[in-house]
N, C-alpha and C. Protein backbone atom coordinates (compact mmCIF):
# COMPACT_ATOMS: atom_id res chain seq x y z
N UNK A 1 19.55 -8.10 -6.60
CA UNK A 1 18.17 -8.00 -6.16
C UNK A 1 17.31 -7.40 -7.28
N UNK A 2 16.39 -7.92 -7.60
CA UNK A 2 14.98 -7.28 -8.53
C UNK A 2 15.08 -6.36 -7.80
N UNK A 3 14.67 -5.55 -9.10
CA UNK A 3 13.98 -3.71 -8.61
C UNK A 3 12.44 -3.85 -8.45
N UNK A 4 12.11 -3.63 -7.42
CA UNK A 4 10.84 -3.23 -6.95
C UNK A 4 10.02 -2.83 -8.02
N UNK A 5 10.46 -2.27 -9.33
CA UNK A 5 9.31 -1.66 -10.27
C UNK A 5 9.28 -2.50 -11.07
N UNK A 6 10.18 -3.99 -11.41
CA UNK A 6 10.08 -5.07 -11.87
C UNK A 6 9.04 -6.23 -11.36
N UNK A 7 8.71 -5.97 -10.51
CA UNK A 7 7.92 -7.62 -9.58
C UNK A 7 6.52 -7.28 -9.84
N UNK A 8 6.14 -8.39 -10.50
CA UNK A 8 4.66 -8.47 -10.94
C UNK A 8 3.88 -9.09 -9.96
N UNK A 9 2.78 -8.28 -9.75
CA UNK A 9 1.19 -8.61 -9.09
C UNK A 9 0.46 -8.98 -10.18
N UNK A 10 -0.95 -9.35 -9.27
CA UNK A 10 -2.21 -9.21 -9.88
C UNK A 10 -2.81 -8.14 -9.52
N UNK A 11 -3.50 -7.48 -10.22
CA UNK A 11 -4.83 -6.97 -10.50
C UNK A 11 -6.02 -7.25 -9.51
N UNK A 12 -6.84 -6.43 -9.51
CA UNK A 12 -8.13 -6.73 -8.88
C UNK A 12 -9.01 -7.48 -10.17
N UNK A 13 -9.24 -6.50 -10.79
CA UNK A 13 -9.68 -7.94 -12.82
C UNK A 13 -8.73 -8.95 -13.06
N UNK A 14 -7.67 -9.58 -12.31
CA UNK A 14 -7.41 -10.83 -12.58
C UNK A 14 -5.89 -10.82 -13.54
N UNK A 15 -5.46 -9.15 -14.02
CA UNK A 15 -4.35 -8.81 -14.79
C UNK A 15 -3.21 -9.15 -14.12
N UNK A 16 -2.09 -8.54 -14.91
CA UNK A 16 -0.50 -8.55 -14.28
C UNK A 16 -0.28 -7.06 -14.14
N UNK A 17 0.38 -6.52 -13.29
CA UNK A 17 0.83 -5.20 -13.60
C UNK A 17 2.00 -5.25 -12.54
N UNK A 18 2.93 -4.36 -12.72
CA UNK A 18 3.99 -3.92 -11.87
C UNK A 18 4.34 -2.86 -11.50
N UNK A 19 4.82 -2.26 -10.27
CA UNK A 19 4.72 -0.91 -9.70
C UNK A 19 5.26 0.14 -11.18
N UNK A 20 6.06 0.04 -12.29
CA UNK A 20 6.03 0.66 -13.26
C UNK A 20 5.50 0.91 -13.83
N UNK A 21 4.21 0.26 -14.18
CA UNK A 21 3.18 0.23 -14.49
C UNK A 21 2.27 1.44 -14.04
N UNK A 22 2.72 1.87 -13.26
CA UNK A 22 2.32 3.13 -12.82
C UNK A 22 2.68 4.39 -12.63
N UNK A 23 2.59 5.33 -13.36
CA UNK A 23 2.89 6.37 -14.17
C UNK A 23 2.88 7.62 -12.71
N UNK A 24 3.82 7.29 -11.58
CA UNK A 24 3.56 7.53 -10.03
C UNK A 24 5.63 7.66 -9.85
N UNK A 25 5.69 8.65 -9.51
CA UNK A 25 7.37 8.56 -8.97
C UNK A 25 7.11 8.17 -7.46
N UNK A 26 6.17 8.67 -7.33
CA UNK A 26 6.20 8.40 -5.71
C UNK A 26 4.99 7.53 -5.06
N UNK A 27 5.28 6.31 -4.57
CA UNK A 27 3.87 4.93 -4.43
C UNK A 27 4.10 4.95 -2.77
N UNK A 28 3.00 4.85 -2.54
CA UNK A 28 2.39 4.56 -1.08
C UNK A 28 1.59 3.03 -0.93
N UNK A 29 2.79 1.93 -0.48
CA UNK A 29 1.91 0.50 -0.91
C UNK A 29 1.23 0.34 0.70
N UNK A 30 0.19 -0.05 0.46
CA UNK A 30 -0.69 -0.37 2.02
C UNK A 30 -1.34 -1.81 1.66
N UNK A 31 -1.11 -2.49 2.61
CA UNK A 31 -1.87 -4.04 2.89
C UNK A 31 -3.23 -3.64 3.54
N UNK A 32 -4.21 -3.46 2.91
CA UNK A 32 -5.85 -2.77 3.21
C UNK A 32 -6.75 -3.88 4.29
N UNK A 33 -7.78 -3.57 4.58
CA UNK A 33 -8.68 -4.93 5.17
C UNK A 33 -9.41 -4.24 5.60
N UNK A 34 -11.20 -4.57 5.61
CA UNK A 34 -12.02 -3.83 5.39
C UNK A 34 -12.83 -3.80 6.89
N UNK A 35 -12.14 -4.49 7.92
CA UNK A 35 -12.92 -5.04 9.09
C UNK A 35 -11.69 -4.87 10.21
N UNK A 36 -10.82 -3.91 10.16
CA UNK A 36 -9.66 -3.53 10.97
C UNK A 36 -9.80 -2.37 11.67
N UNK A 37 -9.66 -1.99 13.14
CA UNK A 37 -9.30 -1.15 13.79
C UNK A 37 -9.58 0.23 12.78
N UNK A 38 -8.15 -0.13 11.76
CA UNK A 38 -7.44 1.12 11.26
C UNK A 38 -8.35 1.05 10.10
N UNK A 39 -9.16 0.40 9.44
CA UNK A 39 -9.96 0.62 8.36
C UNK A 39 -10.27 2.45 8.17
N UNK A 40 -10.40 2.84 8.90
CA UNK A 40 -10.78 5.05 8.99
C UNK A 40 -9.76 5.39 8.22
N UNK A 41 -8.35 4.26 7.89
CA UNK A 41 -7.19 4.89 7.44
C UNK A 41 -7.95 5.25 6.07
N UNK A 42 -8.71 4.56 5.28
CA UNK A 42 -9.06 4.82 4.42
C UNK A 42 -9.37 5.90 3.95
N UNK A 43 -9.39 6.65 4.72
CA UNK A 43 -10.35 7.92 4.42
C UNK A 43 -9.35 9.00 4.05
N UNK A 44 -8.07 8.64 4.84
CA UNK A 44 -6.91 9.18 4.68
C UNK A 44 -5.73 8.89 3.63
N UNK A 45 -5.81 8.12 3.64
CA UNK A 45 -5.20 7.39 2.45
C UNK A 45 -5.59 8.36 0.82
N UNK A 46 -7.03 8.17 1.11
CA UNK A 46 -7.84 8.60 -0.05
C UNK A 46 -7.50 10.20 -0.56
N UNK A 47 -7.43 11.32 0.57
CA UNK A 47 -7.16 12.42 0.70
C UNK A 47 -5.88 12.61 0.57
N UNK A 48 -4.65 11.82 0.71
CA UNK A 48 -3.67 11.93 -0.17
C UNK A 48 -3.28 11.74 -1.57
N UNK A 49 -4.15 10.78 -1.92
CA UNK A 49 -4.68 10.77 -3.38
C UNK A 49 -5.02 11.89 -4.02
N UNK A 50 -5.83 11.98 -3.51
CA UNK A 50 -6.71 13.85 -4.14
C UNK A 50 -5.88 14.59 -4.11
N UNK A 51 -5.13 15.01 -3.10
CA UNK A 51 -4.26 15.72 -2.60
C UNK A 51 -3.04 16.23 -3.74
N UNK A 52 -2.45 15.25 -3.56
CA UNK A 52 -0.93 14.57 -4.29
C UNK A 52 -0.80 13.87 -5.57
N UNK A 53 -2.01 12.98 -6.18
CA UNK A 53 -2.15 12.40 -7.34
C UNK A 53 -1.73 13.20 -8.33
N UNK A 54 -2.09 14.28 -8.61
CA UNK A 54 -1.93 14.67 -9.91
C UNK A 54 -0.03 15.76 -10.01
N UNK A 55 0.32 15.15 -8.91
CA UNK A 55 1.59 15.95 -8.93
C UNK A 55 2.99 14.60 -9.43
N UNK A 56 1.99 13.18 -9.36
CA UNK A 56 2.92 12.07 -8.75
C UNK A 56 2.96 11.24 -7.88
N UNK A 57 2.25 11.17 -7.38
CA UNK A 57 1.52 10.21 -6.58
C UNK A 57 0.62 9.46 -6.54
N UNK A 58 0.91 8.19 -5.82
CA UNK A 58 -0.33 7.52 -5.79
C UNK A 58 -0.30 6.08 -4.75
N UNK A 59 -1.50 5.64 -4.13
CA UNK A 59 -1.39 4.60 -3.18
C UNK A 59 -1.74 3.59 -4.17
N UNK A 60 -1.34 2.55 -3.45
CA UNK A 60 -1.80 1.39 -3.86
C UNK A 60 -2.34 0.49 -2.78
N UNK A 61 -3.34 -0.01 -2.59
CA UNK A 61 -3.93 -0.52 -1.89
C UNK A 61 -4.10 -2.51 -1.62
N UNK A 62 -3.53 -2.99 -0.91
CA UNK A 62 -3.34 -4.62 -1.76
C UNK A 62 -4.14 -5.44 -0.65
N UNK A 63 -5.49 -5.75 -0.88
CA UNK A 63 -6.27 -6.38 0.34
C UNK A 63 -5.30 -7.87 0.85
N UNK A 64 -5.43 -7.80 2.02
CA UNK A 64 -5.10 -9.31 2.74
C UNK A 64 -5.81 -9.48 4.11
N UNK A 65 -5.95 -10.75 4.13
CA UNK A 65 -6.62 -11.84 5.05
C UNK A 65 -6.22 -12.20 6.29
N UNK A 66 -4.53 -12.02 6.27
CA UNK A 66 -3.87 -12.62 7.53
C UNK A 66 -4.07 -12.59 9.00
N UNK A 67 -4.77 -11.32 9.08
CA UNK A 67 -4.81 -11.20 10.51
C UNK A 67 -6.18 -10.96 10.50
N UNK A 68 -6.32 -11.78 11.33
CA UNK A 68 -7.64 -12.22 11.99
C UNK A 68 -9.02 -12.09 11.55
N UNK A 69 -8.57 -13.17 9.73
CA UNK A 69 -10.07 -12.62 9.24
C UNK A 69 -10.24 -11.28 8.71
N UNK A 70 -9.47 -9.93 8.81
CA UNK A 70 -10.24 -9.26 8.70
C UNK A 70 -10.40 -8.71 7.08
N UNK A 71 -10.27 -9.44 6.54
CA UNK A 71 -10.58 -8.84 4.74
C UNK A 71 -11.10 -9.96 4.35
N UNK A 72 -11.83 -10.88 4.50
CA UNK A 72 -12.56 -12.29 3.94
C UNK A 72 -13.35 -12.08 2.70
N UNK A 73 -13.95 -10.91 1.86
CA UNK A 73 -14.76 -11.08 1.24
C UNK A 73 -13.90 -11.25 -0.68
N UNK A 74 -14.49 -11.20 -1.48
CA UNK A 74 -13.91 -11.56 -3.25
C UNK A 74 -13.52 -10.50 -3.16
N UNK A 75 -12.71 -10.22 -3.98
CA UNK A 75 -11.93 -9.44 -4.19
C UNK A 75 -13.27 -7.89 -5.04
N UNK A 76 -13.99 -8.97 -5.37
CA UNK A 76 -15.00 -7.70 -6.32
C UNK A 76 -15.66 -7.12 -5.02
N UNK A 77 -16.20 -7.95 -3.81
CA UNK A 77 -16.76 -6.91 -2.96
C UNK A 77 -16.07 -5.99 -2.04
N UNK A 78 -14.18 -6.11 -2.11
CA UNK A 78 -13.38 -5.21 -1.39
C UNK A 78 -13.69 -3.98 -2.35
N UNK A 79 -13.70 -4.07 -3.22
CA UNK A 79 -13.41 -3.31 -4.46
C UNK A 79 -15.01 -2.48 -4.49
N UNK A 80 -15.64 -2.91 -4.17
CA UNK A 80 -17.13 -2.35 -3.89
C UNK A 80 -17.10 -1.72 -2.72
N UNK A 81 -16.69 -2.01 -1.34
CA UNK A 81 -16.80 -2.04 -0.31
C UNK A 81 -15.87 -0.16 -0.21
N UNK A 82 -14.63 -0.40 -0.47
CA UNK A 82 -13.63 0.79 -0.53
C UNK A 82 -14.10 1.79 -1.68
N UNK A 83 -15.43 1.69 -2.81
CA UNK A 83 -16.04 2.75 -3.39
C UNK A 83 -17.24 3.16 -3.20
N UNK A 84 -17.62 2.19 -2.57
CA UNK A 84 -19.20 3.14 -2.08
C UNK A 84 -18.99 3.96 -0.60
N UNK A 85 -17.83 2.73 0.34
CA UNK A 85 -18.26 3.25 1.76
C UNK A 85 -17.10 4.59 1.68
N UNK A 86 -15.89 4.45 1.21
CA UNK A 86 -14.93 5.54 1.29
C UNK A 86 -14.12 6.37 0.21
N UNK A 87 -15.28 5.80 -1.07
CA UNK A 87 -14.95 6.76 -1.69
C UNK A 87 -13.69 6.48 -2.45
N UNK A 88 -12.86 5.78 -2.68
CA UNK A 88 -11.78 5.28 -2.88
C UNK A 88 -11.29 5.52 -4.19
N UNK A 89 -10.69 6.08 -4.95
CA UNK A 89 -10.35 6.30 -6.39
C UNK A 89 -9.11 5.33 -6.59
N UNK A 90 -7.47 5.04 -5.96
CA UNK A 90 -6.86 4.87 -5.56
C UNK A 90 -6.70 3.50 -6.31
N UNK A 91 -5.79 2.78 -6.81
CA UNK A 91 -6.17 1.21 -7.20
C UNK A 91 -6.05 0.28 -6.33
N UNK A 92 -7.46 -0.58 -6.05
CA UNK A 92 -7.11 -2.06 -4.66
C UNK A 92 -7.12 -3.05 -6.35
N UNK A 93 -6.02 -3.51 -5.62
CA UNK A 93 -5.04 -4.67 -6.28
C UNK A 93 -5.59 -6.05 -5.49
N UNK A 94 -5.26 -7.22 -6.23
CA UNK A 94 -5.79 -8.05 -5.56
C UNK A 94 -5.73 -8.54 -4.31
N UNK A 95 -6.29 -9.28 -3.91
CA UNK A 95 -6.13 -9.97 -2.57
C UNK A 95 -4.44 -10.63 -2.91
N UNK A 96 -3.54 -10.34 -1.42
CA UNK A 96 -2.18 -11.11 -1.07
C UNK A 96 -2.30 -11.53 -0.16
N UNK A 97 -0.97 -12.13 -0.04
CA UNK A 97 -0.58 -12.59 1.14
C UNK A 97 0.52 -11.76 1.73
N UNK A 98 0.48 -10.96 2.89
CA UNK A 98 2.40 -10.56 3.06
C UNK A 98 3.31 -11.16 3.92
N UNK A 99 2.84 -11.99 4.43
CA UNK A 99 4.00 -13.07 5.64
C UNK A 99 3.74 -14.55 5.25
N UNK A 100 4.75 -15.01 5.72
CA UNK A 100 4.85 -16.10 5.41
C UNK A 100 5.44 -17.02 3.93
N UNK A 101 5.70 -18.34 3.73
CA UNK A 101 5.91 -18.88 2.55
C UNK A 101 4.96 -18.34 1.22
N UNK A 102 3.79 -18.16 1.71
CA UNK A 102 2.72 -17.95 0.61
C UNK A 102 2.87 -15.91 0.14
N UNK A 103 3.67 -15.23 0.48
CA UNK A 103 3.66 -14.17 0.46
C UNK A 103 3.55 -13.45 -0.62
N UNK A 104 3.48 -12.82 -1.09
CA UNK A 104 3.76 -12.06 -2.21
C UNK A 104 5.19 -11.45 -2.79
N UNK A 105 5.55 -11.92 -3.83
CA UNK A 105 7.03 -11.65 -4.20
C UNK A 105 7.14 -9.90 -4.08
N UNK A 106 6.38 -9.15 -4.19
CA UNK A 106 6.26 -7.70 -3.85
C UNK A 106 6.72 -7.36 -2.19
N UNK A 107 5.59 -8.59 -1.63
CA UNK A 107 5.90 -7.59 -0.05
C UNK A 107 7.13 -8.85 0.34
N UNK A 108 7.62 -10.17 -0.11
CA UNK A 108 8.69 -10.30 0.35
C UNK A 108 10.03 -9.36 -0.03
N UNK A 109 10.06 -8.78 -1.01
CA UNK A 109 11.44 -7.76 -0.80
C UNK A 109 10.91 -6.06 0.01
N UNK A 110 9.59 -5.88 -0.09
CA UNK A 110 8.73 -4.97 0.65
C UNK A 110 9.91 -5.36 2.28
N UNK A 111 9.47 -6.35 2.77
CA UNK A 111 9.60 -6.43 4.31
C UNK A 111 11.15 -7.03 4.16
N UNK A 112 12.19 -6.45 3.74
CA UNK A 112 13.31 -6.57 3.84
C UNK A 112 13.47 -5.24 4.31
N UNK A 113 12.67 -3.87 4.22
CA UNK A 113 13.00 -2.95 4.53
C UNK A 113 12.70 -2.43 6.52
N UNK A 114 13.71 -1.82 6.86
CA UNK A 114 12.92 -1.32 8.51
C UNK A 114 12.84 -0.33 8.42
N UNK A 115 11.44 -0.04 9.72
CA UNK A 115 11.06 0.71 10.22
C UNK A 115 11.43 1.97 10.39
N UNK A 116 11.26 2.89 11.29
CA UNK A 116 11.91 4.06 12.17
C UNK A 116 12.53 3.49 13.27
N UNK A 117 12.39 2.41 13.69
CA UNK A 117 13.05 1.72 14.82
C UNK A 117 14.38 1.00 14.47
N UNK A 118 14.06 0.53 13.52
CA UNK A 118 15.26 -0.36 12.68
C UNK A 118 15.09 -1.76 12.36
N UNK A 119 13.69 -2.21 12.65
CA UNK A 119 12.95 -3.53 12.66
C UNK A 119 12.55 -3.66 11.02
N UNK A 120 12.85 -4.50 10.75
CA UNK A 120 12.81 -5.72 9.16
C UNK A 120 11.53 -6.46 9.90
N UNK A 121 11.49 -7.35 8.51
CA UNK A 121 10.48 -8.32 9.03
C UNK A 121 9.18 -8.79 8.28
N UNK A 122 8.23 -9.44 9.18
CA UNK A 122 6.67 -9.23 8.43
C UNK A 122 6.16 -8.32 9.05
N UNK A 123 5.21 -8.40 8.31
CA UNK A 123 4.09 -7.30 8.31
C UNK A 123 3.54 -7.40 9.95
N UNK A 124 3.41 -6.70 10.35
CA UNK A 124 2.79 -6.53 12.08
C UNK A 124 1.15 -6.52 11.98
N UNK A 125 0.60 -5.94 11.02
CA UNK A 125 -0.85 -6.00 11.09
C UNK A 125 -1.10 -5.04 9.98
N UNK A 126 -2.53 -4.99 9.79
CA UNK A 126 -3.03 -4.49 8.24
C UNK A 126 -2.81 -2.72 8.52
N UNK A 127 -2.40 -2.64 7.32
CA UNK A 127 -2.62 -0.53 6.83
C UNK A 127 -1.36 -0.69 6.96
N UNK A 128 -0.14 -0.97 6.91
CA UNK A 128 1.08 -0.91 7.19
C UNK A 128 1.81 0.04 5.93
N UNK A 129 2.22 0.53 6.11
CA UNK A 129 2.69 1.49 4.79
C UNK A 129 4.09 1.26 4.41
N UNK A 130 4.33 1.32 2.61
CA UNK A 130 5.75 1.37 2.31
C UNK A 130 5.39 2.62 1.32
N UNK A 131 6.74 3.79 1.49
CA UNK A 131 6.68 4.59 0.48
C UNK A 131 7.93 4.41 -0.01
N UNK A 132 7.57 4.26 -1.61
CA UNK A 132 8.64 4.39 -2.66
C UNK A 132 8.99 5.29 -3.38
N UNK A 133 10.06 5.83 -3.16
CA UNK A 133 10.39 7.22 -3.96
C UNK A 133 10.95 7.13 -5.08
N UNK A 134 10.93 8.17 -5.71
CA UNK A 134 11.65 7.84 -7.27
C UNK A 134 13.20 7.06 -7.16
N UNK A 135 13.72 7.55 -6.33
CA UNK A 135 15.15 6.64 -6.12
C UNK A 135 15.39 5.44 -5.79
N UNK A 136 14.08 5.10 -5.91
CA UNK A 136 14.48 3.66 -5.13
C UNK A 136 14.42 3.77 -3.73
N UNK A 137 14.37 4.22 -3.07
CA UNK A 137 14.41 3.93 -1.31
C UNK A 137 12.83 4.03 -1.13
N UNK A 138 13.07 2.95 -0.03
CA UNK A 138 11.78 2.19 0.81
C UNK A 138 11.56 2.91 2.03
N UNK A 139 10.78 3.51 2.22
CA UNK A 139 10.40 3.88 3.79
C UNK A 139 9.34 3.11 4.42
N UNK A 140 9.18 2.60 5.63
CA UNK A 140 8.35 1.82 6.28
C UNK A 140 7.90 2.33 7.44
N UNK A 141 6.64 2.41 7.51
CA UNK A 141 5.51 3.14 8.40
C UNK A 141 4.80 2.02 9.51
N UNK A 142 4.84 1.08 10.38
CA UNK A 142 3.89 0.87 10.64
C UNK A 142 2.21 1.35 11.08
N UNK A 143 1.54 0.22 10.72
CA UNK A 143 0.07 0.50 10.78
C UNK A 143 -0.76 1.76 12.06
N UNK A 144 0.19 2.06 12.89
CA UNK A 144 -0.18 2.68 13.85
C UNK A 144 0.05 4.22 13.31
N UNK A 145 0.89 4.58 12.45
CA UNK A 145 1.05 5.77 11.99
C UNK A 145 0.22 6.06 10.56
N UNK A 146 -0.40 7.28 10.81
CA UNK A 146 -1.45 7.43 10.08
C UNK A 146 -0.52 7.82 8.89
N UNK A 147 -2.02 7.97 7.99
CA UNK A 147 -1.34 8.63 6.53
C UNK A 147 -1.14 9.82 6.70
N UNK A 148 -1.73 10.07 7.07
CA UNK A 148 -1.14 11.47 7.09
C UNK A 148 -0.28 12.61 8.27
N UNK A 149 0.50 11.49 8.60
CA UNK A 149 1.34 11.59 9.66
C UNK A 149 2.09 12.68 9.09
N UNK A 150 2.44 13.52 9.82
CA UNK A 150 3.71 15.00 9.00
C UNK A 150 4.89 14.30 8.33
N UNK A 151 5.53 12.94 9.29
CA UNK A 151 6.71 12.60 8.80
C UNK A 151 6.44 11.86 6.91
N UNK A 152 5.61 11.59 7.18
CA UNK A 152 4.66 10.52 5.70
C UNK A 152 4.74 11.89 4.91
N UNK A 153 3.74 12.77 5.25
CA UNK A 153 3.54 13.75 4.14
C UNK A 153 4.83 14.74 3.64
N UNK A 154 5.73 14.73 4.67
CA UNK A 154 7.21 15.46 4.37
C UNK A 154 7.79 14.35 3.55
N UNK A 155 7.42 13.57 3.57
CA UNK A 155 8.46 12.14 3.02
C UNK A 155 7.69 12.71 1.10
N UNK A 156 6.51 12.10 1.06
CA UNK A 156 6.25 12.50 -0.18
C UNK A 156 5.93 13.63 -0.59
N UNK A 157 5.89 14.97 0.00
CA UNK A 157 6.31 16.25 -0.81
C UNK A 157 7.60 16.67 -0.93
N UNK A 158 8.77 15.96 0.09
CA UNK A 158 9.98 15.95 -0.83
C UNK A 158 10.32 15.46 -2.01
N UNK A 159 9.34 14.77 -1.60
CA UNK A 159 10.26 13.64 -3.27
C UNK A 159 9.05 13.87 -4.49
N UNK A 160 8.67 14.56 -4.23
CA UNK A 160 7.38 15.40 -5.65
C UNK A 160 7.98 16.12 -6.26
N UNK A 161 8.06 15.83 -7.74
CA UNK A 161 8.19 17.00 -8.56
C UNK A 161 7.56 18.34 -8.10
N UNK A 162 8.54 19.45 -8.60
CA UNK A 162 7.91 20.85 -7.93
C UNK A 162 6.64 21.32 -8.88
């Protein structure tokens, strides 16, 4: 199996980069959308950034469309949208896909991982969280658990450099 810090994306400018690419032991990947329920996650998301960034951390944010419409706009006005309305420092990566044939080679080995329940799979709906720790292990959050859920934030201040 490819290592997760091998599999190349795009960019929000149209680049290549790969989770190594990021100078982060510890990544928080979220499928974003700017017209969702959970969109407030943003705000949270963001405050772990601030928070945690400069210890080793960092989210990554990857807009998608799938469910129901709710991220439709270019990729330049997500990217507008997540810095004026919330402030967002954080990098949104381009528009994906995460289910289905058209998916993204990222979130297809992404959704090989389960839950707290023990569920694999696709993506259930947008804000869905994977944290990657320096070791390699995948933890999977669904969208209903916030960022800053205790179990999330114990997850990445264990695995932070002291």
């Amino acid at each position: 199996m490819t290592d997760l810090h091998d599999i190349p994306f795009q960019t929000a400018d149209g680049g290549t980069a790969t989770l190594g690419d990021f100078d982060s032991p510890v990544l928080m990947i979220v499928n974003v959308a700017s017209r969702c329920g959970f969109t407030p996650q943003y705000e949270q998301l963001e405050k772990l950034q601030q928070t945690y960034g400069d210890r080793g951390f960092s989210v990554l944010g990857f807009p998608c469309n799938q469910f129901k419409n709710q991220e439709p706009g270019t990729i330049d006005e997500i990217v507008d949208y997540c810095t004026t309305t919330w402030g967002v420092t954080f990098p949104v990566l381009d528009k994906v896909e995460v289910n289905g044939s058209g998916a993204a080679p990222l979130y297809q080995a992404l959704t090989q991982t389960a839950d707290a329940a023990g569920t694999a799979g696709p993506v259930a709906w947008n804000f869905e969280k994977f944290v990657l720790t320096p070791t390699g292990q995948v933890h999977r959050f669904r969208s209903a658990t916030v960022p800053d859920d205790p179990a999330v934030v114990e997850l990445i201040e264990a695995n932070l450099p002291a």
